[in-house]
N, C-alpha and C. Protein backbone atom coordinates (compact mmCIF):
# COMPACT_ATOMS: atom_id res chain seq x y z
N UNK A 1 0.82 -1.19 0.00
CA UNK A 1 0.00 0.00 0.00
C UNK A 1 0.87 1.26 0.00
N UNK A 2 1.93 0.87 0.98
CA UNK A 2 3.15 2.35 0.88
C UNK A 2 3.52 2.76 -0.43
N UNK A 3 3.76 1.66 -1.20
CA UNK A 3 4.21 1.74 -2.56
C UNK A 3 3.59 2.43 -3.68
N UNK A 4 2.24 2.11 -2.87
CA UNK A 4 1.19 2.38 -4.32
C UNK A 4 0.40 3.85 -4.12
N UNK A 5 0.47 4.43 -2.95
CA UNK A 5 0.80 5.84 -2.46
C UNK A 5 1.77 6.69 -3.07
N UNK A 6 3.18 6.04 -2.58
CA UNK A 6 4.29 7.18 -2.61
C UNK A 6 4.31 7.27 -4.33
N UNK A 7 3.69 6.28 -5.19
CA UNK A 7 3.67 6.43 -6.70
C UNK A 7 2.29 7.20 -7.23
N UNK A 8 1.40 7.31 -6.22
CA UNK A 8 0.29 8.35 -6.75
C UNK A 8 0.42 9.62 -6.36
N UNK A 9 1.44 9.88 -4.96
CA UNK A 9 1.71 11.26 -4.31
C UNK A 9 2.61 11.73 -6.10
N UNK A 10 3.38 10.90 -6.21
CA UNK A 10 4.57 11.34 -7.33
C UNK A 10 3.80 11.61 -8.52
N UNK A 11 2.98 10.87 -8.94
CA UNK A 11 2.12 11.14 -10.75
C UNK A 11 1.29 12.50 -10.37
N UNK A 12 0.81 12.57 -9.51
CA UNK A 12 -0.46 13.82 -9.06
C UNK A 12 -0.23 15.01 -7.84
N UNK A 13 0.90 14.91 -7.89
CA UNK A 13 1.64 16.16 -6.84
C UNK A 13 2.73 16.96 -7.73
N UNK A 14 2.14 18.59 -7.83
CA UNK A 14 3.41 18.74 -8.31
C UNK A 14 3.68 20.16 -7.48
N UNK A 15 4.60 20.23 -6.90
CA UNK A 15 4.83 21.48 -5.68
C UNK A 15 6.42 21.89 -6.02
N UNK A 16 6.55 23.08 -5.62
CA UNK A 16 7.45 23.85 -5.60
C UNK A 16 7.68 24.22 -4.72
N UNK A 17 8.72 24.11 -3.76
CA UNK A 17 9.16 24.51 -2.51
C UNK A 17 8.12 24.60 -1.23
N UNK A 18 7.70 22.77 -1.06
CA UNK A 18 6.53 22.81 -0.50
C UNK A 18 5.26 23.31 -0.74
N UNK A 19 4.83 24.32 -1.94
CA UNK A 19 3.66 24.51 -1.82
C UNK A 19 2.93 23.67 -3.35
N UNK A 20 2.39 23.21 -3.01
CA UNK A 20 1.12 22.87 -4.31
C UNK A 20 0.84 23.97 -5.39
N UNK A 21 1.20 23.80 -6.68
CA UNK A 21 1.50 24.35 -7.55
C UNK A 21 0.40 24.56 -8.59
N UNK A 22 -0.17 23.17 -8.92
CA UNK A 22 -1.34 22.82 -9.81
C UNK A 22 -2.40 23.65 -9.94
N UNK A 23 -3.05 24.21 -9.14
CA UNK A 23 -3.82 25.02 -9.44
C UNK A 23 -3.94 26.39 -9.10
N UNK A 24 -2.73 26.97 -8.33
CA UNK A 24 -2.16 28.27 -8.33
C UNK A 24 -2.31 29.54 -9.53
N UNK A 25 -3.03 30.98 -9.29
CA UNK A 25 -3.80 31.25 -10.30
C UNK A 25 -5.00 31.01 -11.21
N UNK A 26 -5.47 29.85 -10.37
CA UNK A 26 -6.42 29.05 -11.82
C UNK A 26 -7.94 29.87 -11.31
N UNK A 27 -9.03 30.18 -12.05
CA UNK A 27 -10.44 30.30 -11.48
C UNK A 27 -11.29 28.93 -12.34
N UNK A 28 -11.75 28.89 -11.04
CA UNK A 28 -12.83 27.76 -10.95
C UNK A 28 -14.04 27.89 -10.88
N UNK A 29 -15.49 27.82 -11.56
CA UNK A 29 -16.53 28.38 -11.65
C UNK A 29 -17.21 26.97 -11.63
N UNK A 30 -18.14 27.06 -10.24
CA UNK A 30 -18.95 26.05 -10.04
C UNK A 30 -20.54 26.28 -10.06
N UNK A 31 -21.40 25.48 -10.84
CA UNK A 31 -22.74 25.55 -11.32
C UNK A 31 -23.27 24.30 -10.08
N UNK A 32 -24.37 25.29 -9.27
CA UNK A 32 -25.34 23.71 -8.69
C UNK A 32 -26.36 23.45 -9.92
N UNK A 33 -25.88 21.83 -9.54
CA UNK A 33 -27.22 21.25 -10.42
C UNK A 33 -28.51 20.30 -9.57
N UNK A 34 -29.75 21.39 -9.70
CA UNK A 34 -30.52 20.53 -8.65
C UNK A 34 -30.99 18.85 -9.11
N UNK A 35 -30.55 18.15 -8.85
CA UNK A 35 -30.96 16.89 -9.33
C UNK A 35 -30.97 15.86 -8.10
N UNK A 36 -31.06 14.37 -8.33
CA UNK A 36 -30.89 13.54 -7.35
C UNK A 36 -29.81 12.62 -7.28
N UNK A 37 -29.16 12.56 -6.59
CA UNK A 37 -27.85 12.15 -6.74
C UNK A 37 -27.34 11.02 -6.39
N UNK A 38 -26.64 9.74 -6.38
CA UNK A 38 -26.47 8.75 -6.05
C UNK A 38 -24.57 8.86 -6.30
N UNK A 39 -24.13 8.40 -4.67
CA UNK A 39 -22.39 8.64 -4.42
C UNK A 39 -22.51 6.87 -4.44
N UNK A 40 -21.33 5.95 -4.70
CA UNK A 40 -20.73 4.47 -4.44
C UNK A 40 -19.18 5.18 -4.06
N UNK A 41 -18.79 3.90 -3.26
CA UNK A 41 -17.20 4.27 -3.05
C UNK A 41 -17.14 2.41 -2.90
N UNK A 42 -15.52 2.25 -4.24
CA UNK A 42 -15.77 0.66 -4.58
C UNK A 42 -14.17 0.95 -4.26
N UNK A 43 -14.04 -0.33 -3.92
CA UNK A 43 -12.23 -0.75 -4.06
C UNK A 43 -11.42 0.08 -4.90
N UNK A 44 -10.50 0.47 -4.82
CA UNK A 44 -9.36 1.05 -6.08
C UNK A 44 -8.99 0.01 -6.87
N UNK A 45 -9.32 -0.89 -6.38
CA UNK A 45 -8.94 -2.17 -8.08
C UNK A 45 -10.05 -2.45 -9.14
N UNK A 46 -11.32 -1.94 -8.56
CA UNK A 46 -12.29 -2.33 -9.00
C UNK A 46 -12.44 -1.27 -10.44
N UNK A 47 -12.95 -2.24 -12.10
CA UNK A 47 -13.04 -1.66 -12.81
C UNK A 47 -14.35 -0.61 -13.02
N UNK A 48 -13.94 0.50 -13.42
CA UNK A 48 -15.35 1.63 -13.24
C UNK A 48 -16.87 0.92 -14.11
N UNK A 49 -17.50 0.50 -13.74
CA UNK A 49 -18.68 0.18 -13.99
C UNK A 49 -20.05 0.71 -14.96
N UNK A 50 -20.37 -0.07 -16.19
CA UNK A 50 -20.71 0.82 -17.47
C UNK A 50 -21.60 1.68 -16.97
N UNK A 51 -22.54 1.43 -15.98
CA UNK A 51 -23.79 2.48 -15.59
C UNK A 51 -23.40 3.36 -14.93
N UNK A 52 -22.16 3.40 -14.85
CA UNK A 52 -21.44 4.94 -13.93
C UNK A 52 -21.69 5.97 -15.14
N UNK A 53 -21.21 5.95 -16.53
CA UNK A 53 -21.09 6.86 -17.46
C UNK A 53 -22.49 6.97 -18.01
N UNK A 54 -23.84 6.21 -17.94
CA UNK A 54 -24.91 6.36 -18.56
C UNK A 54 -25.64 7.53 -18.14
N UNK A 55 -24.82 8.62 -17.43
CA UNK A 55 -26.57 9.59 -16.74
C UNK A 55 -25.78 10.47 -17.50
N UNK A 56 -26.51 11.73 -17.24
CA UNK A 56 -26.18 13.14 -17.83
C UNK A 56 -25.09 13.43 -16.81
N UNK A 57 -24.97 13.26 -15.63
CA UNK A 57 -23.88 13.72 -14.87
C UNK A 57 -23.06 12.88 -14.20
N UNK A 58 -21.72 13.04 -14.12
CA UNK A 58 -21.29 11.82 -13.13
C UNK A 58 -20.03 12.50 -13.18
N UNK A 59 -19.13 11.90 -12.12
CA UNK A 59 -17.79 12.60 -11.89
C UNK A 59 -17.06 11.32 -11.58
N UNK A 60 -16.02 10.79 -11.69
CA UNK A 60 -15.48 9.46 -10.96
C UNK A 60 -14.21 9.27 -11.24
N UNK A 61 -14.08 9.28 -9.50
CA UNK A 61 -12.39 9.85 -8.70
C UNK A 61 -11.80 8.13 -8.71
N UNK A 62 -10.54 8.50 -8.49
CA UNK A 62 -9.93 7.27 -8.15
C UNK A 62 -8.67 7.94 -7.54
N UNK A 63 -8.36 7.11 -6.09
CA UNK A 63 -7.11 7.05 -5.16
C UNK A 63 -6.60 5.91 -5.12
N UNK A 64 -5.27 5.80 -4.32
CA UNK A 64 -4.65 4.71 -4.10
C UNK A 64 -5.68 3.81 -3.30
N UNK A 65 -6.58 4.08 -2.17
CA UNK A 65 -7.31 3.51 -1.39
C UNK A 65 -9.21 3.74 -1.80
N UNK A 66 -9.36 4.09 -2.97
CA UNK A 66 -10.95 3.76 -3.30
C UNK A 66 -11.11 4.62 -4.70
N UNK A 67 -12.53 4.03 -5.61
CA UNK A 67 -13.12 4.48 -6.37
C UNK A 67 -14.40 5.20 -6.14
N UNK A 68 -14.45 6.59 -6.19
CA UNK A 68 -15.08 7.17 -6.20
C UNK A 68 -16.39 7.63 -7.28
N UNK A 69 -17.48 7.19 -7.42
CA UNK A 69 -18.84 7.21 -7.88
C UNK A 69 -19.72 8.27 -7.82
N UNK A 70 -19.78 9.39 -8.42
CA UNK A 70 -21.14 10.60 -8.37
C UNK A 70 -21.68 10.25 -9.23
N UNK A 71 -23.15 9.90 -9.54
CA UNK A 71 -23.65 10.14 -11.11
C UNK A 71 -25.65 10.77 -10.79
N UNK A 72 -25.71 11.43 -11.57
CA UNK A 72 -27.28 12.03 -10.97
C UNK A 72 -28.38 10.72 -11.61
């Protein structure tokens, strides 16, 4: 598990003299969407699942320790 961390800190961290770099300067503009929402959180090995991508909305995270599921 250490392993498979210190290789996701490394692909998805990118900092400059300690500070987090990635989105420094950036604007971010967030829309609510009133809908009904359904979250899963599956294993990190587990392959993402076809009815995750079938709605109009869905977002889906993945960490070293889980798969993350939004879809309305």
């Amino acid at each position: 598990m250490d392993e498979e961390r210190n290789e996701y800190q490394r692909l998805f961290s990118v900092k400059d003299e300690g500070v987090n770099v990635g989105m420094l300067g950036k604007k971010l503009t967030m829309k609510a969407i009133n809908e009904t929402y359904g979250v899963c959180r599956l294993d990190h090995h587990q392959p993402v699942p076809d009815w995750a991508k079938d709605s109009g909305f869905y977002s889906i995270t993945g960490t070293f320790e889980e798969l993350s599921i939004v879809c309305s």
